[in-house]
Protein backbone atom coordinates (compact mmCIF):
# COMPACT_ATOMS: atom_id res chain seq x y z
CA UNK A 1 26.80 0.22 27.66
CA UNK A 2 25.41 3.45 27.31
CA UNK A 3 27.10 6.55 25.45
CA UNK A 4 26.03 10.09 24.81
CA UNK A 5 25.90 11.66 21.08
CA UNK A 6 25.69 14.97 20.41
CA UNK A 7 22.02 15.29 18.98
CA UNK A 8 20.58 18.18 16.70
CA UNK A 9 19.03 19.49 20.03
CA UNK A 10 21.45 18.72 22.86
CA UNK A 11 22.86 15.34 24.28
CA UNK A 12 21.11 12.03 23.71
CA UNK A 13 21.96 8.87 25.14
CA UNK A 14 22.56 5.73 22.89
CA UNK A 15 22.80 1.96 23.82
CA UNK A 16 25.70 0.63 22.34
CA UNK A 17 25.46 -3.45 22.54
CA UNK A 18 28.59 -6.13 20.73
CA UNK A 19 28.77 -9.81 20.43
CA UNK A 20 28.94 -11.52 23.19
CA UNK A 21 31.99 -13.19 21.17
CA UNK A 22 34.36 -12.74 18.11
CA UNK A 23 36.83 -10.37 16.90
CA UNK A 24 35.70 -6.73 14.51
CA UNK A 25 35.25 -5.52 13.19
CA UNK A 26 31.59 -5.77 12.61
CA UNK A 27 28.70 -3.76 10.63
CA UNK A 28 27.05 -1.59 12.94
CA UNK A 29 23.58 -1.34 12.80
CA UNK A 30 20.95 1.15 14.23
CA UNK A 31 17.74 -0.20 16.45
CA UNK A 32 15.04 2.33 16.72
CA UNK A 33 12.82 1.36 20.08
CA UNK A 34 9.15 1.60 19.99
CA UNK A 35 7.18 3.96 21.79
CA UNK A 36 7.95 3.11 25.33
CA UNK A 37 11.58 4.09 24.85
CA UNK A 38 15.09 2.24 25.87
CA UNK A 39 14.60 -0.58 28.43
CA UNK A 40 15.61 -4.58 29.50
CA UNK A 41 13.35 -5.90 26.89
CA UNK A 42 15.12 -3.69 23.75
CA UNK A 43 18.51 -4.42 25.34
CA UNK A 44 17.66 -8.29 25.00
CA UNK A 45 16.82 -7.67 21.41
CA UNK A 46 19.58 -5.59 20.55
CA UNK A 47 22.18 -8.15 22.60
CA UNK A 48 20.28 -11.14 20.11
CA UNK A 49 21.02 -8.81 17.04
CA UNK A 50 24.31 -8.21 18.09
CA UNK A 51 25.53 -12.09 18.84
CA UNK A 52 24.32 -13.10 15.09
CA UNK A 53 27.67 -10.43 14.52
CA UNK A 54 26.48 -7.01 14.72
CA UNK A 55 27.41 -3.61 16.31
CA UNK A 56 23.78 -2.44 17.51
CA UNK A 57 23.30 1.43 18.27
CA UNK A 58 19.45 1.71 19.69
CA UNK A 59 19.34 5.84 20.64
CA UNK A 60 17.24 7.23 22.94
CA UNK A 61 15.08 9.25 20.19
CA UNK A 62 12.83 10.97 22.80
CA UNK A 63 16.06 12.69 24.21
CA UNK A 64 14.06 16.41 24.22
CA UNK A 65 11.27 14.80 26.73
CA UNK A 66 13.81 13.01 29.07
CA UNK A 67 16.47 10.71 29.76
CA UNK A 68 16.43 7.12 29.68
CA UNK A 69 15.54 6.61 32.84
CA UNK A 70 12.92 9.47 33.10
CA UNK A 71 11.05 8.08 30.27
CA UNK A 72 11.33 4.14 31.37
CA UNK A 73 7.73 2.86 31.90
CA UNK A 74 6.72 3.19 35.25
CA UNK A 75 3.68 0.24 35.18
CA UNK A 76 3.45 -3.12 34.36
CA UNK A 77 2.92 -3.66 30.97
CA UNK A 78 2.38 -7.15 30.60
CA UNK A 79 -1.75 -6.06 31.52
CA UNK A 80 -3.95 -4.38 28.77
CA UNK A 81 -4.46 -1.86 31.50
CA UNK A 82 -0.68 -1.24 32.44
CA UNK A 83 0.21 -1.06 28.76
CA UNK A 84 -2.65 1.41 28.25
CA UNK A 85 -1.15 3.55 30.87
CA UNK A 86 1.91 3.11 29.87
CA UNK A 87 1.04 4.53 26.09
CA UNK A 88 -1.20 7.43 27.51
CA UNK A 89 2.62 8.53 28.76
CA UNK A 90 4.46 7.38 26.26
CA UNK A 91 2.09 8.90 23.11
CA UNK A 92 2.39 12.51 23.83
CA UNK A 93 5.95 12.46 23.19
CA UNK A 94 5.88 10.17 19.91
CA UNK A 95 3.84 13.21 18.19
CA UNK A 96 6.25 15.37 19.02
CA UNK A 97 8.83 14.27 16.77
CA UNK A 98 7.70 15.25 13.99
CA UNK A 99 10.25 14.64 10.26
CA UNK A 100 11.70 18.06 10.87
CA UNK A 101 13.05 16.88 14.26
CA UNK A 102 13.98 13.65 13.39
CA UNK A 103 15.94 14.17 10.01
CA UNK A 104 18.83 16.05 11.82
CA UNK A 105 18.89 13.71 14.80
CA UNK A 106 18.90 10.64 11.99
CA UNK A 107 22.52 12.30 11.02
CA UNK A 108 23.56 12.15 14.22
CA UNK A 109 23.11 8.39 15.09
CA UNK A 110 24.75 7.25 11.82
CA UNK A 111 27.55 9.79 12.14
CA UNK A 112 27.62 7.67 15.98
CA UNK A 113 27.51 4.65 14.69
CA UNK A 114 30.19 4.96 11.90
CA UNK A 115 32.65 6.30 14.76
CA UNK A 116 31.84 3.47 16.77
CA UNK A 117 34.69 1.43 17.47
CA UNK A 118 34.57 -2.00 15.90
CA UNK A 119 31.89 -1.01 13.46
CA UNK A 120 33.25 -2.08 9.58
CA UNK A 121 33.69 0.68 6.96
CA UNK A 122 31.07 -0.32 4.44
CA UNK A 123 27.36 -0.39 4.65
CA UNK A 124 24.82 -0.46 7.67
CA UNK A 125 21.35 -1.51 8.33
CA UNK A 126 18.90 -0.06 10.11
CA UNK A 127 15.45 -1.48 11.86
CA UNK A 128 13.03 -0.47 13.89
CA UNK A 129 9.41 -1.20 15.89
CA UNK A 130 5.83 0.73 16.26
CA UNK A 131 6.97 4.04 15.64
CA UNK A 132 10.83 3.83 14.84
CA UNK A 133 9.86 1.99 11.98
CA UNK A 134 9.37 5.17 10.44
CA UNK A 135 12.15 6.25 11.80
CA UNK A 136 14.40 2.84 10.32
CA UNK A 137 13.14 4.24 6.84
CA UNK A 138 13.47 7.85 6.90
CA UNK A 139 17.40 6.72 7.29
CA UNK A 140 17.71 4.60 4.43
CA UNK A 141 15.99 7.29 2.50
CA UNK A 142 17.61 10.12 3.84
CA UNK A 143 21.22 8.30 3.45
CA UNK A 144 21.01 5.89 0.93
CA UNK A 145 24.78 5.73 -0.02
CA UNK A 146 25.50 3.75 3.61
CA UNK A 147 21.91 2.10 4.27
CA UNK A 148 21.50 -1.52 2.36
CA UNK A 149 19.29 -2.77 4.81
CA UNK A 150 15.75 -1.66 6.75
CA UNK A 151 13.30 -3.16 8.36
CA UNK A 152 10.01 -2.24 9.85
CA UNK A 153 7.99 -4.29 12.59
CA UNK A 154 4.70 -3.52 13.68
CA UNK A 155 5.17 -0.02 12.21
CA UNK A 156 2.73 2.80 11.85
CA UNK A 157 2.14 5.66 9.90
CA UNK A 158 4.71 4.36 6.72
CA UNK A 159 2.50 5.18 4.33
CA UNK A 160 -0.35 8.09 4.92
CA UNK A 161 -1.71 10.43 2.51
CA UNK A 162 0.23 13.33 4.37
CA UNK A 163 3.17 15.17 2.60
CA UNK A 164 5.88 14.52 5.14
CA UNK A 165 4.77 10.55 4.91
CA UNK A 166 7.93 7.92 4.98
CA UNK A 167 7.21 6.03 2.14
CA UNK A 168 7.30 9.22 -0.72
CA UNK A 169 10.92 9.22 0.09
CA UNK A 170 11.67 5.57 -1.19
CA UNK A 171 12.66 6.69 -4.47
CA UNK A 172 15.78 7.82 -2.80
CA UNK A 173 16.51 4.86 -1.43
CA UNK A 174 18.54 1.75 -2.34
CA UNK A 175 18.40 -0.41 0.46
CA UNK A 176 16.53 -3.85 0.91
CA UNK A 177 13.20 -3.49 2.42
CA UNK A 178 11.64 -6.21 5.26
CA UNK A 179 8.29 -5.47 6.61
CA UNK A 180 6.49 -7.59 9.10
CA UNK A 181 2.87 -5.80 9.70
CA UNK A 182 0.92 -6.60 12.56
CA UNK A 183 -2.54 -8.19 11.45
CA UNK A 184 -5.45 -5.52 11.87
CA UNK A 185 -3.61 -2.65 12.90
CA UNK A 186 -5.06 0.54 12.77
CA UNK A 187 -2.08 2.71 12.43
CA UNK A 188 -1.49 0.20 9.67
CA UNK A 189 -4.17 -0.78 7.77
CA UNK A 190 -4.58 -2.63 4.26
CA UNK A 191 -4.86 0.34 2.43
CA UNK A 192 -1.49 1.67 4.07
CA UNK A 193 -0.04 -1.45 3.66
CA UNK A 194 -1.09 -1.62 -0.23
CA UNK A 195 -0.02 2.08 -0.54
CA UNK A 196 3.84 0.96 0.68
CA UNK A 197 3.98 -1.78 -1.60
CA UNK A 198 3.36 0.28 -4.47
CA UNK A 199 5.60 2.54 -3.62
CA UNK A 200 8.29 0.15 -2.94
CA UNK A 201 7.45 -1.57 -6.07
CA UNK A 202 7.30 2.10 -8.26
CA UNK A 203 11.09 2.76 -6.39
CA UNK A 204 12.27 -0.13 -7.86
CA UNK A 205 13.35 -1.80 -4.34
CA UNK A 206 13.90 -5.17 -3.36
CA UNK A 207 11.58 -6.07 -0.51
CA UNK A 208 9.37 -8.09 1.41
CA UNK A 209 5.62 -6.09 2.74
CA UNK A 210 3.91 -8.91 4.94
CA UNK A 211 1.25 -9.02 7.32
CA UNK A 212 1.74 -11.58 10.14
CA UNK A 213 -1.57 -13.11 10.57
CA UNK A 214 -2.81 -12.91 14.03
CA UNK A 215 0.31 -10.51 15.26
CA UNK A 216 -0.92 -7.50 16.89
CA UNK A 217 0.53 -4.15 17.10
CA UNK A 218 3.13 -4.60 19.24
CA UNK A 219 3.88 -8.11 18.82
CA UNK A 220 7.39 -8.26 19.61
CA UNK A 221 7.60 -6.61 23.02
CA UNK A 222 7.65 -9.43 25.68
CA UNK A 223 7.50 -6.92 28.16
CA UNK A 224 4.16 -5.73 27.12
CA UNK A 225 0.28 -7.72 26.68
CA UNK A 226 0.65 -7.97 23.00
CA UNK A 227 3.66 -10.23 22.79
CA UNK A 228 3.15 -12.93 20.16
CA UNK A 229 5.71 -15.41 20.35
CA UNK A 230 5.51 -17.09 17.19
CA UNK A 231 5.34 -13.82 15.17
CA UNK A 232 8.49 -12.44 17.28
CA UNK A 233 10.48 -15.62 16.21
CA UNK A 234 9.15 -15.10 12.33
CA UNK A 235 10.35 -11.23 12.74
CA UNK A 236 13.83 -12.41 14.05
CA UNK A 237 14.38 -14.95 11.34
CA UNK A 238 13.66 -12.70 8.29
CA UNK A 239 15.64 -9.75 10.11
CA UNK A 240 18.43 -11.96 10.00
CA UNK A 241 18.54 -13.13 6.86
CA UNK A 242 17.91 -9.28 5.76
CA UNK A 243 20.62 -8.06 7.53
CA UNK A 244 23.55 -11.04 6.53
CA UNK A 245 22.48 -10.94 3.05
CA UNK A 246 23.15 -7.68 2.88
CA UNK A 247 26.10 -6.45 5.39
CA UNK A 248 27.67 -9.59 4.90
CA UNK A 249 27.08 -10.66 1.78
């Protein structure tokens, strides 16, 4: 189902998804899509998330540029050529959220998610692909008393030499990191990659920083040509174990 949050600049929609079975209450959790925005393929991640005993809230972060349905990809992705058309779209609006936008909104989907019925007082986790992996950790550093668990897949941009970068806030943070890299990536490359595990390492942090050899960017998105299947199933396992040993530990 689909709700609608009051967001730091007007109404956003939010996917709310719940185990298919089993009585709450649950720890909520928040899904950050990738670039090409709420759609089947996150819903059938979220609904996975959710059955292993999870409240999942995935918002629709590019709320200013549209609505869910405006924004849905309107090619086939499953082609290099539909995917490429697909990102020329779906790019534009990924720059415009800059930290300043995103910081405020980041209140608003945990104040969401904590209101949520079902959703256990206590801690939540928060996760998120291509670009909302930035956005998974600029929550657990921006509200570390309630965030125990990230992750990042396929992420880019975690760790640049800019001053607004994601990972010079991890000394705020106390939650247990997860990173699955896609192999070669050049929003993500070895140096980043290095850079974020010294950080995570200065901070003091538990966590895992791994490349997943032969995973592209994007590697988790069946809908799209860079699905890897065997580095999706790797991705699902350690987000699993991430999340119960934390939320339900």
């Amino acid at each position: 189902m689909f709700i609608e949050i009051p967001a730091a600049a007007g109404t956003a929609e939010a996917l709310v998804v719940r185990p298919s079975t089993g009585t709450g209450p649950f720890p909520g959790v928040i899904l950050y899509m990738d670039a090409f925005g709420l759609r089947p393929r996150i819903e059938e991640m979220a609904q996975r998330i959710a059955d292993w005993g999870y409240i999942v809230l995935a918002p629709n972060v590019f709320y200013r540029d549209g609505t869910v349905a405006e924004l849905a990809p309107k090619v086939d992705m499953t082609t290099p050529e539909g995917r490429s058309a697909a990102g020329k779209a779906a790019f534009p609006r990924v720059g415009h959220l800059t930290a300043e936008k995103a910081l405020p909104d980041i209140d608003a989907w945990v104040a969401a998610l904590e209101k949520l019925d079902g959703v256990a007082a206590g801690p939540i986790g928060t996760f998120g692909y291509c670009m909302g992996a930035r956005l998974a950790v600029r929550t657990a550093t921006a509200h570390p008393e309630v965030v125990a668990a990230c992750g990042g897949f396929h992420g880019g941009g975690l760790a640049t030499e800019t001053p607004d970068s994601p990972h010079l806030g991890l000394p705020q943070a106390k939650a247990r990191f997860v990173f699955g890299h896609a192999d070669h990536d050049q929003s993500m490359d070895s140096d980043a990659v290095a850079r974020l595990g010294s950080a995570l390492e200065a901070a003091g942090l538990e966590a895992s920083n791994e490349v997943y050899a032969g995973a592209p960017h994007g590697y988790t998105m069946a809908d799209t040509s860079m699905f890897h299947a065997e580095a999706t199933e790797r991705h699902f396992t350690e987000l699993h174990a991430l999340l119960d040993g934390t939320l339900k530990a």
